[in-house]
N, C-alpha and C. Protein backbone atom coordinates (compact mmCIF):
# COMPACT_ATOMS: atom_id res chain seq x y z
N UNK A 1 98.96 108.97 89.66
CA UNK A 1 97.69 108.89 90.35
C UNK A 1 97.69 107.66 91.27
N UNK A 2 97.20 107.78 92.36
CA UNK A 2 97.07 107.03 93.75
C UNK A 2 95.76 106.13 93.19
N UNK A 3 95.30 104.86 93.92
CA UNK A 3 93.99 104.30 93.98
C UNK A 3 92.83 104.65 94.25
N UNK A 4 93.39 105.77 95.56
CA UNK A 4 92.54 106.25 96.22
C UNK A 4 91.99 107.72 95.26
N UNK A 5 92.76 108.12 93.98
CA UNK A 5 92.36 109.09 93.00
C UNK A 5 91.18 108.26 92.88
N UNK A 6 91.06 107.23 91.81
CA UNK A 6 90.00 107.10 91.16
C UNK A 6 88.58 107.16 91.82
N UNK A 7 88.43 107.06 93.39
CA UNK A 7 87.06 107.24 93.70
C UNK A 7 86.78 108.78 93.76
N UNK A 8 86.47 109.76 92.88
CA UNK A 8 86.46 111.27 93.06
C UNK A 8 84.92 111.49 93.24
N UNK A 9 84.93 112.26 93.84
CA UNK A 9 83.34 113.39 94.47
C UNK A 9 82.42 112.52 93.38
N UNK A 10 82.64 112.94 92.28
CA UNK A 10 81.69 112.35 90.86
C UNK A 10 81.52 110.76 91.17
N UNK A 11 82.60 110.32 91.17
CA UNK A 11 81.97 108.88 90.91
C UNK A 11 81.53 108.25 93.11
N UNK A 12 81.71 108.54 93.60
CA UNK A 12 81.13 108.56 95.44
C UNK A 12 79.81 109.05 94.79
N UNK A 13 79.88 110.42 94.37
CA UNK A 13 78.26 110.94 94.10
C UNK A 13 77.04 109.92 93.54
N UNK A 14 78.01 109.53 91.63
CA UNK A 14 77.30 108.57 91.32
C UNK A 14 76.64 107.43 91.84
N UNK A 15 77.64 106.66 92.48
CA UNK A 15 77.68 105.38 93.26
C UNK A 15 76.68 105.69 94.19
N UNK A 16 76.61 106.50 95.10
CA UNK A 16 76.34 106.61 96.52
C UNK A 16 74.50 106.79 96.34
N UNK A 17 74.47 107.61 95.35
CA UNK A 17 72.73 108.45 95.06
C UNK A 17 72.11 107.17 93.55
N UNK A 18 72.51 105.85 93.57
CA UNK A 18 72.05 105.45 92.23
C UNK A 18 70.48 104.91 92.20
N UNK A 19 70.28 104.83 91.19
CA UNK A 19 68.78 103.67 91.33
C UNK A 19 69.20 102.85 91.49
N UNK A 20 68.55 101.89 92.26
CA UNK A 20 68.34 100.74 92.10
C UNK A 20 67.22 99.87 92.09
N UNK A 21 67.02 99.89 90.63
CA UNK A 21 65.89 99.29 90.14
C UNK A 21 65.87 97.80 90.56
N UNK A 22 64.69 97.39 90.65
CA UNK A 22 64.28 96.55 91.03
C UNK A 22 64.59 94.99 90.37
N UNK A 23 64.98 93.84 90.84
CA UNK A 23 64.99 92.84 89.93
C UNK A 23 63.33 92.11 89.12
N UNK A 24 63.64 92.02 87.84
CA UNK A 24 62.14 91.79 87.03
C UNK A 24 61.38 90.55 87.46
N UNK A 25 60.57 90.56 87.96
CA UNK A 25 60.13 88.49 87.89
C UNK A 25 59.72 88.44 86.77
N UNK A 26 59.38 88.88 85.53
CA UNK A 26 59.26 88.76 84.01
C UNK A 26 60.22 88.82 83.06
N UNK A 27 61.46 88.64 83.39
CA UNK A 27 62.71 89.10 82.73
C UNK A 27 62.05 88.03 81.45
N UNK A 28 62.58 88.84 80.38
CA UNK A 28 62.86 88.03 78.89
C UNK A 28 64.52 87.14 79.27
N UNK A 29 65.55 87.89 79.73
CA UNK A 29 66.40 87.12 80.05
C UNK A 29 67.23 87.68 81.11
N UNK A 30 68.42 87.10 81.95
CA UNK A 30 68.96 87.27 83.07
C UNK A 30 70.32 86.72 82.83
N UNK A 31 70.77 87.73 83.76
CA UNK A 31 72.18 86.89 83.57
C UNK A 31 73.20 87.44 85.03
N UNK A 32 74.05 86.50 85.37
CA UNK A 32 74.83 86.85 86.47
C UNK A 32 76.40 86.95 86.22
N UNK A 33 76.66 87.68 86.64
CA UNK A 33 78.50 88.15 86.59
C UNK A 33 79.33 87.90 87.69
N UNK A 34 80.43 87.83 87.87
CA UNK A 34 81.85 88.08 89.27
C UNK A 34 82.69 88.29 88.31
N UNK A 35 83.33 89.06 89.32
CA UNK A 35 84.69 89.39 88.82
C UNK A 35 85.55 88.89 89.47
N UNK A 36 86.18 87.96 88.80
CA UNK A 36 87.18 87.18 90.08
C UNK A 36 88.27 88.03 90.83
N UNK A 37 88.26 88.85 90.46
CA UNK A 37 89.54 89.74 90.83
C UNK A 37 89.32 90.05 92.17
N UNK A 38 88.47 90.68 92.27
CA UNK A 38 87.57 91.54 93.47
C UNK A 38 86.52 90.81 94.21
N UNK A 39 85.47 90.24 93.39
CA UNK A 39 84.80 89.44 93.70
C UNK A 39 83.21 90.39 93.77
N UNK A 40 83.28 91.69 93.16
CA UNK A 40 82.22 92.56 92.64
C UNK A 40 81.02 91.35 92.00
N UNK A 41 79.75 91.45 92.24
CA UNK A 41 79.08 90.78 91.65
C UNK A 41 77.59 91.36 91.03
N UNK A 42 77.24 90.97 90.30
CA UNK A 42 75.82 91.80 89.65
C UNK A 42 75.01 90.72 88.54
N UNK A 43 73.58 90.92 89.17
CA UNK A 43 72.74 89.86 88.22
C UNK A 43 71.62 90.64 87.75
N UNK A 44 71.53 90.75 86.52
CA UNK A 44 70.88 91.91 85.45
C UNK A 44 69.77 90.73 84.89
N UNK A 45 68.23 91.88 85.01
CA UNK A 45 67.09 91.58 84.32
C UNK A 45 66.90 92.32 82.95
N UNK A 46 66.36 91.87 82.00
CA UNK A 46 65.96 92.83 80.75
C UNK A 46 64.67 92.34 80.18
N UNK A 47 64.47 92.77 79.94
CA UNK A 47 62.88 92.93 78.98
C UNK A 47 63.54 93.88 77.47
N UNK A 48 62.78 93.14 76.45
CA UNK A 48 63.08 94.00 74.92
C UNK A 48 62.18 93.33 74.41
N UNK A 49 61.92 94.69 73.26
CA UNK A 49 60.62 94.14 73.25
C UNK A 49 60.99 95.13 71.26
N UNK A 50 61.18 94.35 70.11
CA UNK A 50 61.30 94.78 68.93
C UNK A 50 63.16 95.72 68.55
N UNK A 51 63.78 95.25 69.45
CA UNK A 51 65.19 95.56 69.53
C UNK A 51 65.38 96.48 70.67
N UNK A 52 64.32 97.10 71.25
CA UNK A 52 64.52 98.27 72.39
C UNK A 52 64.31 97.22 73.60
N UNK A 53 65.36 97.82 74.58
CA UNK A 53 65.70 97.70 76.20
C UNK A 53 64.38 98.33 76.53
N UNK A 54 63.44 97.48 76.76
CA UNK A 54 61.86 97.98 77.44
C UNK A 54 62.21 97.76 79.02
N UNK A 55 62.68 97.46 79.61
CA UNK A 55 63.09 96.86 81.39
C UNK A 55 64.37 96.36 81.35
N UNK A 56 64.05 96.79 82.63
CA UNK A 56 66.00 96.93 83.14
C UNK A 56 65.78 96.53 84.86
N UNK A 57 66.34 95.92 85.82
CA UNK A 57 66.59 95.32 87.06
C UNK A 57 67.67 94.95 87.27
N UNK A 58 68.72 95.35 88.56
CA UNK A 58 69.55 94.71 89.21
C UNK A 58 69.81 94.35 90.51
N UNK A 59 70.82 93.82 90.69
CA UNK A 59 71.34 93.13 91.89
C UNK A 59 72.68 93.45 91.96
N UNK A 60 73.25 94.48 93.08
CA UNK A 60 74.72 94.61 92.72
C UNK A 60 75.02 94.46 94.16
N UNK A 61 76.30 93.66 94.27
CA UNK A 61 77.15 93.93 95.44
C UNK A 61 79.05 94.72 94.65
N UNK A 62 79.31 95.55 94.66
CA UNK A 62 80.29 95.87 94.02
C UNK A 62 81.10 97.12 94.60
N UNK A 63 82.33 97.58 94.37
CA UNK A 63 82.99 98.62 94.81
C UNK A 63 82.32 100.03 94.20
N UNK A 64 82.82 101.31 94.45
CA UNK A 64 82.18 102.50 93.73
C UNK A 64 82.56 102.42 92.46
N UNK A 65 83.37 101.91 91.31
CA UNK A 65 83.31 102.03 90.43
C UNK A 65 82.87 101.37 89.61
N UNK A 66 82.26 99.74 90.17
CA UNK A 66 81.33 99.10 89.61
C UNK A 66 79.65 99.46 89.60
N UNK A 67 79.90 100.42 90.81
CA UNK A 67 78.53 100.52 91.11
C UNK A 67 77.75 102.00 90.44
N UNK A 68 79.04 102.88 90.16
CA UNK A 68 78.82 103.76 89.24
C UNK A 68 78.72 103.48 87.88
N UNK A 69 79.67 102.45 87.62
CA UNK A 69 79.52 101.86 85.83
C UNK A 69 77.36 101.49 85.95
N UNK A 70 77.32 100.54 86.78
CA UNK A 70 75.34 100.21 87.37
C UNK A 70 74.61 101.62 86.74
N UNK A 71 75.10 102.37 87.76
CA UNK A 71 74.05 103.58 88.00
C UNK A 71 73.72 104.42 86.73
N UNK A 72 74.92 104.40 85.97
CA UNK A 72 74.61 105.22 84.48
C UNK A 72 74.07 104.29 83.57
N UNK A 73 74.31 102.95 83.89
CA UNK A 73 73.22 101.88 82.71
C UNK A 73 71.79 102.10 83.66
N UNK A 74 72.05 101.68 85.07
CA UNK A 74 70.10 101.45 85.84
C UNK A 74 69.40 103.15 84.68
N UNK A 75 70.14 104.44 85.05
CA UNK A 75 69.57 105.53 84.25
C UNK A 75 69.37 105.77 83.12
N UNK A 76 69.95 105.02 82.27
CA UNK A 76 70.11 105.08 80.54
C UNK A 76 69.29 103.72 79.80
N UNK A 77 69.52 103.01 80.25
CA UNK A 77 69.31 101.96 79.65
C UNK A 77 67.79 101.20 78.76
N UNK A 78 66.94 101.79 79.55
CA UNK A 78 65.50 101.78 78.89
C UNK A 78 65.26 102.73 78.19
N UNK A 79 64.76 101.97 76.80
CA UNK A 79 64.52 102.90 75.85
C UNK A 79 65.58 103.00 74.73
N UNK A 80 66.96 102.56 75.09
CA UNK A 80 67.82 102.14 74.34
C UNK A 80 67.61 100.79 73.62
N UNK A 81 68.22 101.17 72.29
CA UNK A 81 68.22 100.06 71.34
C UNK A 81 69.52 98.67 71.87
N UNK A 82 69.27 97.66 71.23
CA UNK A 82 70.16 96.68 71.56
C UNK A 82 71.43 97.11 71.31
N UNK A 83 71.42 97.43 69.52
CA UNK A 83 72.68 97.48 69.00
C UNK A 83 73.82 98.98 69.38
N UNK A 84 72.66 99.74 70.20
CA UNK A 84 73.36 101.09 70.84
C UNK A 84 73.90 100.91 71.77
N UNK A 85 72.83 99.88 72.78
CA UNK A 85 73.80 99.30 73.72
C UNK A 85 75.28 98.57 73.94
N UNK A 86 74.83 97.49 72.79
CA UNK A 86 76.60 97.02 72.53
C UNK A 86 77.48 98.21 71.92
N UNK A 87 77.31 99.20 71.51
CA UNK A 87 77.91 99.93 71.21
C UNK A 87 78.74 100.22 72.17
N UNK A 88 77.60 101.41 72.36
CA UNK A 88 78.47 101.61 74.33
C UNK A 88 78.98 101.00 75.13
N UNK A 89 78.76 99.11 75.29
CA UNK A 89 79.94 98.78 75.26
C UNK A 89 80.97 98.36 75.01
N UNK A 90 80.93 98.22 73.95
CA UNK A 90 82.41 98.49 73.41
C UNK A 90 83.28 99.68 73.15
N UNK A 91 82.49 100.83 73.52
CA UNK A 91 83.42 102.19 73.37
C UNK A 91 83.86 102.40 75.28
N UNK A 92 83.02 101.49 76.22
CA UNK A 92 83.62 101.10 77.58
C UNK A 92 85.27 100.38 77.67
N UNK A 93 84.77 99.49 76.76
CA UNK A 93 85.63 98.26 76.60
C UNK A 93 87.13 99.38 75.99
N UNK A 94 86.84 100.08 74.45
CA UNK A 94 88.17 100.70 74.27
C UNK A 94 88.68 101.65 75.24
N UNK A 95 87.51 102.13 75.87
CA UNK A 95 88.10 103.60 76.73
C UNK A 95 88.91 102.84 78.04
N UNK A 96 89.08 101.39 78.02
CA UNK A 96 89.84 101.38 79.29
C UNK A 96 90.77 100.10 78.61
N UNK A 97 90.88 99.54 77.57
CA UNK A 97 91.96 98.88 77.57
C UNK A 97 92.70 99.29 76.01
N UNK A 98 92.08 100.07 75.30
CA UNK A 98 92.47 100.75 74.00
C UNK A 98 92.79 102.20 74.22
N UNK A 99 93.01 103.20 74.94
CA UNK A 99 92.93 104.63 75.37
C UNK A 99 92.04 105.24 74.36
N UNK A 100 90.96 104.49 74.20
CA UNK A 100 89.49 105.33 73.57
C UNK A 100 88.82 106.62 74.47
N UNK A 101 88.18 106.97 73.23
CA UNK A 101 87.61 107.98 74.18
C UNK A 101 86.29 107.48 75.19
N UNK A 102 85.90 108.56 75.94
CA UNK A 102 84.72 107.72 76.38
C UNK A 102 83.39 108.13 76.01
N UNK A 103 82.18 107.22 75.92
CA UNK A 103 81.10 107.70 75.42
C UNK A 103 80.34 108.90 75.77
N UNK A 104 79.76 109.12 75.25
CA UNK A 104 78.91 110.57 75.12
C UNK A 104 77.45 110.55 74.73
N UNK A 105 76.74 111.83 74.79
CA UNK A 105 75.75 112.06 74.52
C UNK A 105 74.94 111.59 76.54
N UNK A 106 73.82 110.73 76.27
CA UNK A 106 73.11 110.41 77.70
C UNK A 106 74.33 109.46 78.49
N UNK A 107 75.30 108.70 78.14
CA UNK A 107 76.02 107.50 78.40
C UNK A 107 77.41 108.93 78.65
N UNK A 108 77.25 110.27 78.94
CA UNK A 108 78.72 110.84 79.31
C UNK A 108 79.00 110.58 80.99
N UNK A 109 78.15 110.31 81.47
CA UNK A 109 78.62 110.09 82.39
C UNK A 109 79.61 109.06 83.37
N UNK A 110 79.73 108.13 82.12
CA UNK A 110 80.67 107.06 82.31
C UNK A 110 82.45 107.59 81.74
N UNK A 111 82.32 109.16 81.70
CA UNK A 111 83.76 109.97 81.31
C UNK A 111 84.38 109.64 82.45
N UNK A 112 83.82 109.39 84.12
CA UNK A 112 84.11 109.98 85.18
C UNK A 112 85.06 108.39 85.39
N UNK A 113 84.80 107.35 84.66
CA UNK A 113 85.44 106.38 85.28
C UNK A 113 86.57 106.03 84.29
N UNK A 114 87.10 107.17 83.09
CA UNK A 114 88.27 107.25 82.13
C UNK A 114 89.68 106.64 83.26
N UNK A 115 90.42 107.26 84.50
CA UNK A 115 91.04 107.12 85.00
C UNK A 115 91.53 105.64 85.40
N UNK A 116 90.28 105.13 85.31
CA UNK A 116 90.24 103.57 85.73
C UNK A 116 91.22 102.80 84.71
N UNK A 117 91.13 103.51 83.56
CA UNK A 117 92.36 102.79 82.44
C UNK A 117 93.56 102.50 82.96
N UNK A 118 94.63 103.09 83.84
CA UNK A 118 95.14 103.22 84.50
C UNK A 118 95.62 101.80 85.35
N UNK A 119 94.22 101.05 85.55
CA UNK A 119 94.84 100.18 86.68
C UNK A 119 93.74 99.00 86.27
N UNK A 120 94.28 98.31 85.45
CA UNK A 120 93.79 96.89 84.53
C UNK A 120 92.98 96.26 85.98
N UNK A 121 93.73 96.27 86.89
CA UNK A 121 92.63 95.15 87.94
C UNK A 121 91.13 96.00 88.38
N UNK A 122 91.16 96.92 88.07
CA UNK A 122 90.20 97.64 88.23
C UNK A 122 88.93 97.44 87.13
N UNK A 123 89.20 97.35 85.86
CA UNK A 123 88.66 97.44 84.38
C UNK A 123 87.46 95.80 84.58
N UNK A 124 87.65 94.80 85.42
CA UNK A 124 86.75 93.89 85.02
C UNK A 124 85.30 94.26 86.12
N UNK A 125 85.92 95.20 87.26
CA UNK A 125 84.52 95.38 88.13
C UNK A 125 83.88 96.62 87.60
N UNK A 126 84.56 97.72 86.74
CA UNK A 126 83.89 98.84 86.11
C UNK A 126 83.36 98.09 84.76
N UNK A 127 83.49 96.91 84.33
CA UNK A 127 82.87 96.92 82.89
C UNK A 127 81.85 95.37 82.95
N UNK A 128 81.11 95.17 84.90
CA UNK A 128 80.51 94.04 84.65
C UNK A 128 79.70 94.42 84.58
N UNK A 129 79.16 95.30 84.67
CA UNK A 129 77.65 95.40 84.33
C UNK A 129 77.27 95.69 82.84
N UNK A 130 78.07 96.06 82.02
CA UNK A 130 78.05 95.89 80.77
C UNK A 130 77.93 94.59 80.31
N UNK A 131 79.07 93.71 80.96
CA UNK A 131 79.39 92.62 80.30
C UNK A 131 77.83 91.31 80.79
N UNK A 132 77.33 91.97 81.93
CA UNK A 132 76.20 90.90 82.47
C UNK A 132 74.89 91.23 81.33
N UNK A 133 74.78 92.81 80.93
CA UNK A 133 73.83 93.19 80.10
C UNK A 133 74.17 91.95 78.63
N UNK A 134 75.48 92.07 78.13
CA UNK A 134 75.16 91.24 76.49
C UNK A 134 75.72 90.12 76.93
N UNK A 135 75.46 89.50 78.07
CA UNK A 135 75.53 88.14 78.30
C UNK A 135 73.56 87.69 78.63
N UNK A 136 73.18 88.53 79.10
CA UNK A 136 71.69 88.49 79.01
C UNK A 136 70.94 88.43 77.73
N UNK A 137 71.63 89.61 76.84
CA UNK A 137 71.24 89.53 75.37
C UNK A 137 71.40 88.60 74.50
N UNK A 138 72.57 88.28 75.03
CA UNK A 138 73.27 86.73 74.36
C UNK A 138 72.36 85.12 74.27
N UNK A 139 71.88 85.69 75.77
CA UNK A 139 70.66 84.62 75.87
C UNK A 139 69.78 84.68 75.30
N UNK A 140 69.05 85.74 74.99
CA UNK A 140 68.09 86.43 74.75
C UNK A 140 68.01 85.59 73.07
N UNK A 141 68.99 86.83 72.39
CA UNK A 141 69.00 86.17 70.89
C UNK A 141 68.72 84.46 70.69
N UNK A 142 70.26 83.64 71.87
CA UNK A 142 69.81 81.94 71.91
C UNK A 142 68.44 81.68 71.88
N UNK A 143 67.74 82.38 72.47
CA UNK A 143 66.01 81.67 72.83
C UNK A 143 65.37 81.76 71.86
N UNK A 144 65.78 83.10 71.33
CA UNK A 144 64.71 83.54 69.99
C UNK A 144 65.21 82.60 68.42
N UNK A 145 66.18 82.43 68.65
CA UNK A 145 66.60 81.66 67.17
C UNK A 145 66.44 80.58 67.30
N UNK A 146 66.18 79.36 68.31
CA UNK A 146 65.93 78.52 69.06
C UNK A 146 64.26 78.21 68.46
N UNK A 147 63.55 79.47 69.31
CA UNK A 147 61.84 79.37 69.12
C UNK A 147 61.91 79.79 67.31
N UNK A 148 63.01 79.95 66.92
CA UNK A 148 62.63 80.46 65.30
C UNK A 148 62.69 79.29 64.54
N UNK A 149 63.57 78.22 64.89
CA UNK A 149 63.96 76.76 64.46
C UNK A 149 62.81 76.10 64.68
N UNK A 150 61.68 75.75 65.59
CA UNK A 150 60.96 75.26 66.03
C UNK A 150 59.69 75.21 64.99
């Protein structure tokens, strides 16, 4: 498979038609990503509110396969639980550097970026928007155990 494989109809489609939700001025927490490789970048809002992803906002400058990895979290992501979320990514994380399968159920649409396993320099701009989400959460938890000490 060529480079030019991995951008197929599906993921141009994804990429090209995504939401893009808005960034929160109420975020519970935020967080910003690069990928040094590429230089793909994305800064993620969240709101949670009792373990559920209540709000979701981004900011992406990124190639089609970062911006398709975006488009199936901007669509999924509210209403999801925390710990479902890290799930998913980490079944991102195996499906491109473990030959995992890829997730399923509302999150199948991230099957389309399986190929990407293929080509490691590719794997840090398809998995930042994951990685900006539980770096947000990451914060998130810091604040709350923080205000729990207090």
């Amino acid at each position: 498979m060529e480079l030019s494989d991995l951008y197929s109809e599906k993921i141009l489609d994804l990429a090209g038609n995504a939401l893009q939700p808005p960034r929160l001025a109420d975020a519970d927490a935020s967080a910003r990503k690069v990928s040094r490789i590429c230089g793909s970048v994305i800064e993620v809002d969240l709101k949670v509110r009792d373990g559920v992803i209540t709000g979701y906002g981004h900011e992406i400058s990124a190639c089609a396969l970062g911006q398709t990895s975006a488009a199936v979290v901007a669509r999924e992501i509210v209403g999801t639980r925390v710990d479902d979320f890290c799930a998913v990514r980490q079944v991102m994380h195996d499906m491109l550097k473990a030959d995992g399968a890829p997730p399923d159920g509302k999150w199948s649409d991230l099957k389309y970026l399986e190929p990407v396993r293929d080509y490691p320099a590719r794997h840090m701009s398809t998995l930042l928007v994951f990685d900006a989400v539980a770096a947000a959460l990451g914060k998130l938890e810091s604040s709350q155990q923080l205000a729990a000490q207090d």
